[in-house]
Protein backbone atom coordinates (compact mmCIF):
# COMPACT_ATOMS: atom_id res chain seq x y z
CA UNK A 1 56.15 176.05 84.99
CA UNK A 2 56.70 179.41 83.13
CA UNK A 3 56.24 182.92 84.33
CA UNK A 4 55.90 186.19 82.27
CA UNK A 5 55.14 190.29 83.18
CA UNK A 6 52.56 189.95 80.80
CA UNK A 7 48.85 188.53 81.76
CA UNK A 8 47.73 188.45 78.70
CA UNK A 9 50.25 185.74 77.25
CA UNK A 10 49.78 183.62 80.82
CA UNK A 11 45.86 183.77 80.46
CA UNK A 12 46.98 182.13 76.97
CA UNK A 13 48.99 179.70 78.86
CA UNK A 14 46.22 179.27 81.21
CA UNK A 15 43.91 178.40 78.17
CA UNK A 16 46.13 175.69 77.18
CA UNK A 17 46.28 174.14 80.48
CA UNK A 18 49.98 175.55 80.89
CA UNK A 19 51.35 176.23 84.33
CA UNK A 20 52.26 179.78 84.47
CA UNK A 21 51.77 182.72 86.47
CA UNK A 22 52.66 186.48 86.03
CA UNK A 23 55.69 188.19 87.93
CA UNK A 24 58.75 190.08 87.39
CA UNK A 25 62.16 188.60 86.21
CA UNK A 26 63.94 190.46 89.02
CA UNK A 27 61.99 188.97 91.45
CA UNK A 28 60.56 185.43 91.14
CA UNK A 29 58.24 184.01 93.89
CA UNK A 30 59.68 180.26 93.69
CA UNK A 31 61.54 178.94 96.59
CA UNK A 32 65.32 179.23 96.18
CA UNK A 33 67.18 176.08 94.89
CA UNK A 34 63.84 174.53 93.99
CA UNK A 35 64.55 174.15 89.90
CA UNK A 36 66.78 171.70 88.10
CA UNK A 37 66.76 173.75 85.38
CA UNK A 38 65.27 177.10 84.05
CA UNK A 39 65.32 178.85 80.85
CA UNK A 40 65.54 182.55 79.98
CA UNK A 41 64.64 183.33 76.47
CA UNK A 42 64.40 187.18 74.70
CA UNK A 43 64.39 188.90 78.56
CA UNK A 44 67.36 190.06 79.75
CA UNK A 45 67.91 192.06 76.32
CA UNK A 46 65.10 193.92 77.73
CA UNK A 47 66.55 195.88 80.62
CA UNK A 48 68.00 198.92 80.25
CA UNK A 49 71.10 199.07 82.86
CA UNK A 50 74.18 196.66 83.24
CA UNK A 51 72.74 196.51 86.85
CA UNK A 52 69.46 195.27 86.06
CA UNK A 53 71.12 192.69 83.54
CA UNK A 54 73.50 191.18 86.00
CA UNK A 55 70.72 191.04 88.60
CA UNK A 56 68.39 189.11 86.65
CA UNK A 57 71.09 186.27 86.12
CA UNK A 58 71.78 186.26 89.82
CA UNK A 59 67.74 185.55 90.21
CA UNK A 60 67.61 183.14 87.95
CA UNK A 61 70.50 181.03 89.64
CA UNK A 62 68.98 181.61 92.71
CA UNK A 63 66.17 179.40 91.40
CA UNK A 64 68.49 176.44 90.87
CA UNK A 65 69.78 173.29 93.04
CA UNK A 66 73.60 172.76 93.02
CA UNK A 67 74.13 171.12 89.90
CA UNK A 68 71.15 172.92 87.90
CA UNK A 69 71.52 174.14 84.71
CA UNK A 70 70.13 177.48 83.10
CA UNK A 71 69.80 178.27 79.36
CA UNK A 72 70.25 182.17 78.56
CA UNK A 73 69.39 183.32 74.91
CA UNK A 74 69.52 187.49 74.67
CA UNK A 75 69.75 189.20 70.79
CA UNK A 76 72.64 189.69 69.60
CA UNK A 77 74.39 192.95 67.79
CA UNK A 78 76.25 191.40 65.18
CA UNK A 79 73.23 189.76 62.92
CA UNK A 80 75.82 188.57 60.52
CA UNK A 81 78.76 185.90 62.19
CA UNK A 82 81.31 184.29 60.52
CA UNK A 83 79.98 185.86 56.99
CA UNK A 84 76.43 184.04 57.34
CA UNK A 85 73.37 186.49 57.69
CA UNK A 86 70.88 185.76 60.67
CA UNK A 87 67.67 184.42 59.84
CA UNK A 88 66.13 188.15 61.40
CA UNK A 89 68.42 189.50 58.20
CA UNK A 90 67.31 187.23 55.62
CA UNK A 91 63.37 187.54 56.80
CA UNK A 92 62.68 190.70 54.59
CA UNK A 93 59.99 189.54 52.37
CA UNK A 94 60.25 192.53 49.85
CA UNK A 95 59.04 195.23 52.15
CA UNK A 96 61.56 197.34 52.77
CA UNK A 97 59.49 201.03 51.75
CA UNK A 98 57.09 199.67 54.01
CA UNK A 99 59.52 199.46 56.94
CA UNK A 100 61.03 202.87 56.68
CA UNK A 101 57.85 204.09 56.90
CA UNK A 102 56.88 202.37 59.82
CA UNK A 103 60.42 202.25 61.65
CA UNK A 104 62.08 205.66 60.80
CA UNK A 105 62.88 208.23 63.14
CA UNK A 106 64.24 208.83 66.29
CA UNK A 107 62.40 208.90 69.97
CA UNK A 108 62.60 211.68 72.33
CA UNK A 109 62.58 209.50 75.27
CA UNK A 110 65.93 210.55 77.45
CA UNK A 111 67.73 207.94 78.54
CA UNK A 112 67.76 209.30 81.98
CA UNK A 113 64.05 207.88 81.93
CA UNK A 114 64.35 204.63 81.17
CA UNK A 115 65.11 204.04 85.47
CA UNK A 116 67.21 205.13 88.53
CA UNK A 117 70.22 202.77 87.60
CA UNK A 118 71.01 204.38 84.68
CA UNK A 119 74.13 206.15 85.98
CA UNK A 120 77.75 206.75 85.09
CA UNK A 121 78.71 204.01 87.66
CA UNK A 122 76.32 201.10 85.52
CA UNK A 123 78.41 202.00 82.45
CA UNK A 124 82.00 202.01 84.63
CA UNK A 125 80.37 198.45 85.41
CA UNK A 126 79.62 197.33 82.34
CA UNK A 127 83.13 198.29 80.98
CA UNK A 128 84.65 196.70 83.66
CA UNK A 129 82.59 193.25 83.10
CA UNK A 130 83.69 193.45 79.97
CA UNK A 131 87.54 194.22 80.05
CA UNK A 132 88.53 194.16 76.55
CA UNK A 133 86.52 190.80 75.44
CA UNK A 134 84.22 193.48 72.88
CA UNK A 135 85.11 192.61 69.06
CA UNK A 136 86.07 194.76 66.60
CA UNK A 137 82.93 193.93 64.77
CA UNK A 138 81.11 195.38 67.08
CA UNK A 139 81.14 199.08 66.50
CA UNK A 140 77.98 200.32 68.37
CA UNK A 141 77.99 204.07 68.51
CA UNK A 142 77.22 205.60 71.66
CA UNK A 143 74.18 207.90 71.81
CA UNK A 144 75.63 211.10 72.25
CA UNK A 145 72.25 213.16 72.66
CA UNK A 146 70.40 210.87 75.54
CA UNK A 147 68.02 210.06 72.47
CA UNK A 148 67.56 206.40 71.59
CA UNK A 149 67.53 205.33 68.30
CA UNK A 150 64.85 203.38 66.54
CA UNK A 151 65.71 200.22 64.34
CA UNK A 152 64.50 199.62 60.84
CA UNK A 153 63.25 196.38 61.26
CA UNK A 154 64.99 193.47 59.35
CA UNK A 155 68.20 195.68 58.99
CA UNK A 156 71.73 195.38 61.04
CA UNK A 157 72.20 197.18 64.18
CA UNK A 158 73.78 200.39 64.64
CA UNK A 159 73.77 200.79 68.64
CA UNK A 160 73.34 198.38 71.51
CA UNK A 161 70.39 200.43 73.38
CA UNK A 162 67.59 200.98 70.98
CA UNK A 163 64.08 201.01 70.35
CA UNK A 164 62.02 198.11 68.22
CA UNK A 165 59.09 198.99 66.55
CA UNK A 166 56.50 196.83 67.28
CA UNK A 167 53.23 197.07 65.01
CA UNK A 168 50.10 196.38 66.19
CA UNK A 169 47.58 194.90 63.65
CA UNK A 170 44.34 195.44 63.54
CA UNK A 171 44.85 197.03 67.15
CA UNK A 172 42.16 199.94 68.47
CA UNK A 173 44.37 203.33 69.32
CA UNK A 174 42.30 205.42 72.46
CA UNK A 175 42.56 208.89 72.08
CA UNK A 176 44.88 209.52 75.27
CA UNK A 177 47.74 207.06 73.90
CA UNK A 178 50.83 208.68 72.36
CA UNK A 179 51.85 206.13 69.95
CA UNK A 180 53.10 206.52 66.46
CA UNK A 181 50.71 205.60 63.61
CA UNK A 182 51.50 204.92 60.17
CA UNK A 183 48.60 203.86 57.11
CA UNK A 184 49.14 199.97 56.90
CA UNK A 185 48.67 199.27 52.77
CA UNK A 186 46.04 197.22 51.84
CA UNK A 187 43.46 196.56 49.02
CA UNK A 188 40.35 196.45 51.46
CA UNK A 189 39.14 199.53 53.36
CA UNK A 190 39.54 197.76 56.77
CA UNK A 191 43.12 197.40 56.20
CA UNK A 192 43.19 201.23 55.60
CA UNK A 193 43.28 202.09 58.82
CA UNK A 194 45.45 203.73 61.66
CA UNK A 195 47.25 201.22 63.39
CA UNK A 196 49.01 202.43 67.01
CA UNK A 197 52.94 201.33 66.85
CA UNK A 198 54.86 200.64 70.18
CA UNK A 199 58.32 201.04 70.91
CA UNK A 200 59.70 198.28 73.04
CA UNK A 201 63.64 198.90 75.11
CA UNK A 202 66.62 196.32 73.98
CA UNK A 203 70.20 195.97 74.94
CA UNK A 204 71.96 194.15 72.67
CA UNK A 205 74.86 192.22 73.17
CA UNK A 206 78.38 191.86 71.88
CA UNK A 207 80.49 188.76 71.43
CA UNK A 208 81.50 187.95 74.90
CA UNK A 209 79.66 190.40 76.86
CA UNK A 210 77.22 187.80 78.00
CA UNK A 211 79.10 185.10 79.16
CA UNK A 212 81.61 188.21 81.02
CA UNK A 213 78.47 188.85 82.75
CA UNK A 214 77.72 185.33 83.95
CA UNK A 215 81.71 184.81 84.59
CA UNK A 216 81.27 187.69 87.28
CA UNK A 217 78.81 185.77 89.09
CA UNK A 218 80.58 183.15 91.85
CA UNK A 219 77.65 181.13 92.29
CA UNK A 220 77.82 179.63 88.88
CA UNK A 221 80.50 178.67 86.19
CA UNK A 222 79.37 178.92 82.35
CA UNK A 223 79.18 175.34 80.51
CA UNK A 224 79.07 176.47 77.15
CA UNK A 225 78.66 179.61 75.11
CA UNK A 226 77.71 179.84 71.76
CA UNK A 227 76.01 181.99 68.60
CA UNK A 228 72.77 180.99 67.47
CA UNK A 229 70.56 182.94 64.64
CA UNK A 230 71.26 186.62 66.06
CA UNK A 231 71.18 185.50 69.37
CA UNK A 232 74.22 184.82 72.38
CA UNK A 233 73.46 182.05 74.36
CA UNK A 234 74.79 180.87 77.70
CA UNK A 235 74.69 177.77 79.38
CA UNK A 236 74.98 177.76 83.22
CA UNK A 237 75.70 175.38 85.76
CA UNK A 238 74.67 176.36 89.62
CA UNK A 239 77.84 175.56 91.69
């Protein structure tokens, strides 16, 4: 059974004969205990406070029987472990002018914005969850104007909270929608069009700051942690 915010992707699901309904990671409509195992892939990365990131481990252990297990996979900030480049790194295909083009820049979207929780107490939090386990390598600058940066695509990161671009092709832009556009290149005249670009929220995470997280949860104890292709992964076990 899978669940997603978005009703587009579970009407796909739904056209597949795929059990899956739409709802919000922070609040799952499935009976406590129910699930022998869940899995949370490319999610948590998405919300914006420490807060919000704890809490949406705590739901999904809610979901599972004593002796469940959960798999957590969020992105990670150092896209090159152990000297080997992440697959995300290596993926650049030869288009780097057109990526600046597309990914350059910097929003004007305060911080302060992004929700309620984002407060000097969620960072004391997250500092405390993470008492010294950050590695060198990971030298994310904080944002010192409230301004969020916005990642060149393919390229390392340079802060944990940032905005991805996230092209839409051969997507219709209404006039009311403030979204960046850039000229997509293309031989035909139907590529040569205005295509709206999105900027979608991620946290990401340093070595050890996800399993910290889960360690600060009582109700379960963390089976394995690991680095896969850009990515921190957790195993839990429900206690």
């Amino acid at each position: 059974v899978g669940c997603d915010r978005s009703k587009n992707l579970v009407d796909i699901c739904a056209e597949k004969h795929f059990q899956a309904f739409v709802c919000d990671a922070l609040s799952v409509p499935i009976r406590s205990g129910s699930c022998d195992a869940c899995i949370s892939i490319a999610v948590i990365h998405h919300f914006s406070t420490a807060e919000r990131r704890l809490a949406t481990i705590h739901e999904l252990a809610r979901l599972l029987r004593p002796g469940g297990t959960a798999l957590i996979y969020v992105w990670a900030m150092e896209q090159e472990y152990k000297n080997q480049k992440s697959k995300y790194l290596k993926e650049k295909n030869g288009s780097k002018n057109n990526e600046k083009e597309m990914n350059t820049g910097t929003a004007k979207r305060p911080l302060t914005d992004q929700g309620p929780d984002n407060s000097s107490q969620d960072s004391a939090q997250s500092d405390q969850l993470l008492n010294g386990l950050k590695d060198e390598s990971c030298s994310a600058k904080p944002v010192a104007d409230f301004r969020l940066p916005v990642h060149t695509n393919r390229t390392s990161f340079h802060s944990q909270d940032l905005l991805v671009p996230w092209h839409l092709k051969g997507g219709t832009k209404k006039k009311e929608e403030s979204v960046d556009t850039v000229l997509v290149p293309g031989g035909s005249k139907e590529s040569q069009e205005l295509s709206p670009i999105f900027h979608r929220y991620y946290h990401v995470f340093c070595e050890g700051e996800l399993e910290a997280v889960c360690r600060s949860l009582d109700c379960v104890r963390v089976q394995k942690s690991y680095y896969d292709q850009g990515n921190w992964c957790v195993i839990l076990e429900k206690l």
